[in-house]
C-alpha atoms as a PDB file:
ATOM      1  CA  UNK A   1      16.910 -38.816  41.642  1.00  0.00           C
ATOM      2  CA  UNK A   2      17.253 -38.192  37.884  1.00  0.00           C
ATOM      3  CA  UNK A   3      16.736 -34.493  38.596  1.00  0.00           C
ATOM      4  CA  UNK A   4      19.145 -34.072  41.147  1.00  0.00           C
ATOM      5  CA  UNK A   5      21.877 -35.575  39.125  1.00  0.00           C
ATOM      6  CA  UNK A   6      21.115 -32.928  36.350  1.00  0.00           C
ATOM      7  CA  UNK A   7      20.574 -29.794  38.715  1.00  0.00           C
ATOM      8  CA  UNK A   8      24.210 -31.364  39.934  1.00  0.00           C
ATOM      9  CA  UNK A   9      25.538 -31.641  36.860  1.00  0.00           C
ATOM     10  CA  UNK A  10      24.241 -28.122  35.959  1.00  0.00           C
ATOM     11  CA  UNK A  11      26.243 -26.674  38.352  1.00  0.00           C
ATOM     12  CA  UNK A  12      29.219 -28.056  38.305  1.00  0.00           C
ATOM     13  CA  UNK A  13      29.102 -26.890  34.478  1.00  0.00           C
ATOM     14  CA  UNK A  14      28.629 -23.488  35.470  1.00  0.00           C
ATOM     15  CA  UNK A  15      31.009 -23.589  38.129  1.00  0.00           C
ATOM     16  CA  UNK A  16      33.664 -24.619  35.571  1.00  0.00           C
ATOM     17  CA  UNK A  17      32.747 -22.057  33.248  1.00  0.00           C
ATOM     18  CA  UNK A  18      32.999 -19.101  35.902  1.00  0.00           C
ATOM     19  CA  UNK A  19      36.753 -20.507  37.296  1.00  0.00           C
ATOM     20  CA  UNK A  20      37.598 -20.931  33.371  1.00  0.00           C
ATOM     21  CA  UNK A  21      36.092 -17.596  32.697  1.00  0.00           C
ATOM     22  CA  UNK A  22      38.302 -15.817  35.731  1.00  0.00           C
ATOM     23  CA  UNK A  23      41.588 -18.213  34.623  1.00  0.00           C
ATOM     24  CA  UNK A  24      41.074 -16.790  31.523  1.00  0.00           C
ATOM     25  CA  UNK A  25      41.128 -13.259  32.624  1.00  0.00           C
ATOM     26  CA  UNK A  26      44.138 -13.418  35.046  1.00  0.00           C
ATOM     27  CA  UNK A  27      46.378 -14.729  32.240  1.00  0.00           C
ATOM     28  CA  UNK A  28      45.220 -11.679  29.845  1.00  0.00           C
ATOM     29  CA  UNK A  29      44.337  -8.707  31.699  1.00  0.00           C
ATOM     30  CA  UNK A  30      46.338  -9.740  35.254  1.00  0.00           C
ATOM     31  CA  UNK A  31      44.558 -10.315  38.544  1.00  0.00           C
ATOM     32  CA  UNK A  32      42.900  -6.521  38.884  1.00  0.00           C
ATOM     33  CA  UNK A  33      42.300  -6.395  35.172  1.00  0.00           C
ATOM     34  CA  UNK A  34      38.514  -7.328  35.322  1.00  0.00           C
ATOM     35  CA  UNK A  35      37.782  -3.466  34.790  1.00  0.00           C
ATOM     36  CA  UNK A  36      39.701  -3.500  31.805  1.00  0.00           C
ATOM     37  CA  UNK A  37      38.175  -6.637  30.480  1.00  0.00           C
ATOM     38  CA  UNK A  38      34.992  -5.505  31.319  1.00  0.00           C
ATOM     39  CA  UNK A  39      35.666  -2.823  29.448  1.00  0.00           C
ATOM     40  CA  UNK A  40      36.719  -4.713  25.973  1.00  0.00           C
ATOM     41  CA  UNK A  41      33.587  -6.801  26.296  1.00  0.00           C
ATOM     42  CA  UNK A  42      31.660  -3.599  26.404  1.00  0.00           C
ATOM     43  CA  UNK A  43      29.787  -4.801  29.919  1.00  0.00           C
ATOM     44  CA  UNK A  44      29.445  -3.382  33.266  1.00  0.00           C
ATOM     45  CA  UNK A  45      32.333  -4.594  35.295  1.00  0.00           C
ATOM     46  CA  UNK A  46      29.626  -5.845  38.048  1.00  0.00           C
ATOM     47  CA  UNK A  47      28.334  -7.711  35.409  1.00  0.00           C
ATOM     48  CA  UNK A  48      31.594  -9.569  34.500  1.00  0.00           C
ATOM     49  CA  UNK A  49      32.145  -9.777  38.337  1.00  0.00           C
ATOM     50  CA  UNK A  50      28.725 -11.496  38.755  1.00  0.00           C
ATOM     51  CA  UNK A  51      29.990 -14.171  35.707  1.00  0.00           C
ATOM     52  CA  UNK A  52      33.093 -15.170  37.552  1.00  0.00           C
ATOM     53  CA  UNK A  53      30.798 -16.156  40.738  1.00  0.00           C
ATOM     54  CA  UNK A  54      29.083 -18.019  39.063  1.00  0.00           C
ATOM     55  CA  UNK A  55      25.774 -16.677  37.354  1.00  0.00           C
ATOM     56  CA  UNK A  56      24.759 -17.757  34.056  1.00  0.00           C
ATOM     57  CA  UNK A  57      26.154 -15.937  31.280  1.00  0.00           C
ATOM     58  CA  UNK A  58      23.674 -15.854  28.133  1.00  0.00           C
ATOM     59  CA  UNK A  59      25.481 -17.032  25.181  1.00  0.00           C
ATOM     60  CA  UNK A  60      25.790 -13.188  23.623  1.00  0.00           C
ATOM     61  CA  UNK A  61      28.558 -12.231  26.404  1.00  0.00           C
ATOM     62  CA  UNK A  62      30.260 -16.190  25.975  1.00  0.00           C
ATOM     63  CA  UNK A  63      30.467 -15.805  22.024  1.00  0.00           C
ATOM     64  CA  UNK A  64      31.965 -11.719  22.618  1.00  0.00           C
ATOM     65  CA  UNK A  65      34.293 -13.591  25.189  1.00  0.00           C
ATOM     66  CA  UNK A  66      35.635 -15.640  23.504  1.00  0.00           C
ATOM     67  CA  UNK A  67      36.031 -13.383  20.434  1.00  0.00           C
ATOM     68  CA  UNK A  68      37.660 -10.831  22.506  1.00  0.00           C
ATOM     69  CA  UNK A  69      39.902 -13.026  24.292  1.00  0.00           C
ATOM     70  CA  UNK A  70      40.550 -15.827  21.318  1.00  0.00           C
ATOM     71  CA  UNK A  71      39.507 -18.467  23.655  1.00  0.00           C
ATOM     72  CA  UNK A  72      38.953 -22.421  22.428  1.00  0.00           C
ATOM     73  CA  UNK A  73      35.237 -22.750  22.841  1.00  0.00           C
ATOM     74  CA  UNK A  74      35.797 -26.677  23.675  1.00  0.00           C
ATOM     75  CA  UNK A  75      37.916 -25.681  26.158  1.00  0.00           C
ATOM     76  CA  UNK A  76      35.926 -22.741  27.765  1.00  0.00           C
ATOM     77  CA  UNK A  77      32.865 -25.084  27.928  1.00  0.00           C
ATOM     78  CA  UNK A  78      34.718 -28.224  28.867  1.00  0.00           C
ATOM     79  CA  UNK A  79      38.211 -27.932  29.770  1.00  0.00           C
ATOM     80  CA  UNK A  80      39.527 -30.109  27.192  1.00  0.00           C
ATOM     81  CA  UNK A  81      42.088 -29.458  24.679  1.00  0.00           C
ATOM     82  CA  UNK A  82      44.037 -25.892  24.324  1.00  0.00           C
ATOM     83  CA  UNK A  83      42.879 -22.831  26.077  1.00  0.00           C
ATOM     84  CA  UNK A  84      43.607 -20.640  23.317  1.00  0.00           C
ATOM     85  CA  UNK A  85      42.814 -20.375  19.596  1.00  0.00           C
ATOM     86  CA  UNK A  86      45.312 -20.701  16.891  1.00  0.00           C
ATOM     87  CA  UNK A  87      46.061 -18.171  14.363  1.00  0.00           C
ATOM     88  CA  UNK A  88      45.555 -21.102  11.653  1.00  0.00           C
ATOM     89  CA  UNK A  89      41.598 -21.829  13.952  1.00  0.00           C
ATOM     90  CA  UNK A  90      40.584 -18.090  13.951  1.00  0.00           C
ATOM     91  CA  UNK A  91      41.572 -17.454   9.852  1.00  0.00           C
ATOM     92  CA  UNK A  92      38.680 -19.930   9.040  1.00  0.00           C
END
């Protein structure tokens, strides 16, 4: 039982990454603007697809995410708190 509840868990983390991910991307680079975010995290633009449905993205292309994009970490991994980084947050 213990190991359903964390395979559950598991994936209801990574499906709230991938919709956070995409939400992300809309507000920035518009609804067709995967290419060009693709293209600012220096990926394939399958390979972003293949993040926002939902397969694991290794912490190398989370940490250039959120760089690129000045996302809140909390936020991208929980949903909690502001979406976005302050100017005062990123000067640290």
């Amino acid at each position: 039982m213990d190991d359903f509840r964390l395979e559950s868990d598991w994936s209801e983390i990574k499906d709230g990454l991938s919709r956070r991910v995409r939400e992300v991307r809309v507000e920035l680079y518009g609804e067709h603007g995967g290419p060009l975010l693709a293209a600012a995290l220096e990926m394939p633009f399958r390979t972003w697809m293949s993040y926002e449905m939902g397969v694991s993205m290794p912490a190398q292309s989370i940490l250039r995410f959120i760089e690129v994009t000045r996302t809140n970490p909390h936020w991208l991994l929980t949903g909690e708190g502001q979406r976005f980084l302050s100017r005062r947050d990123s000067a640290s």
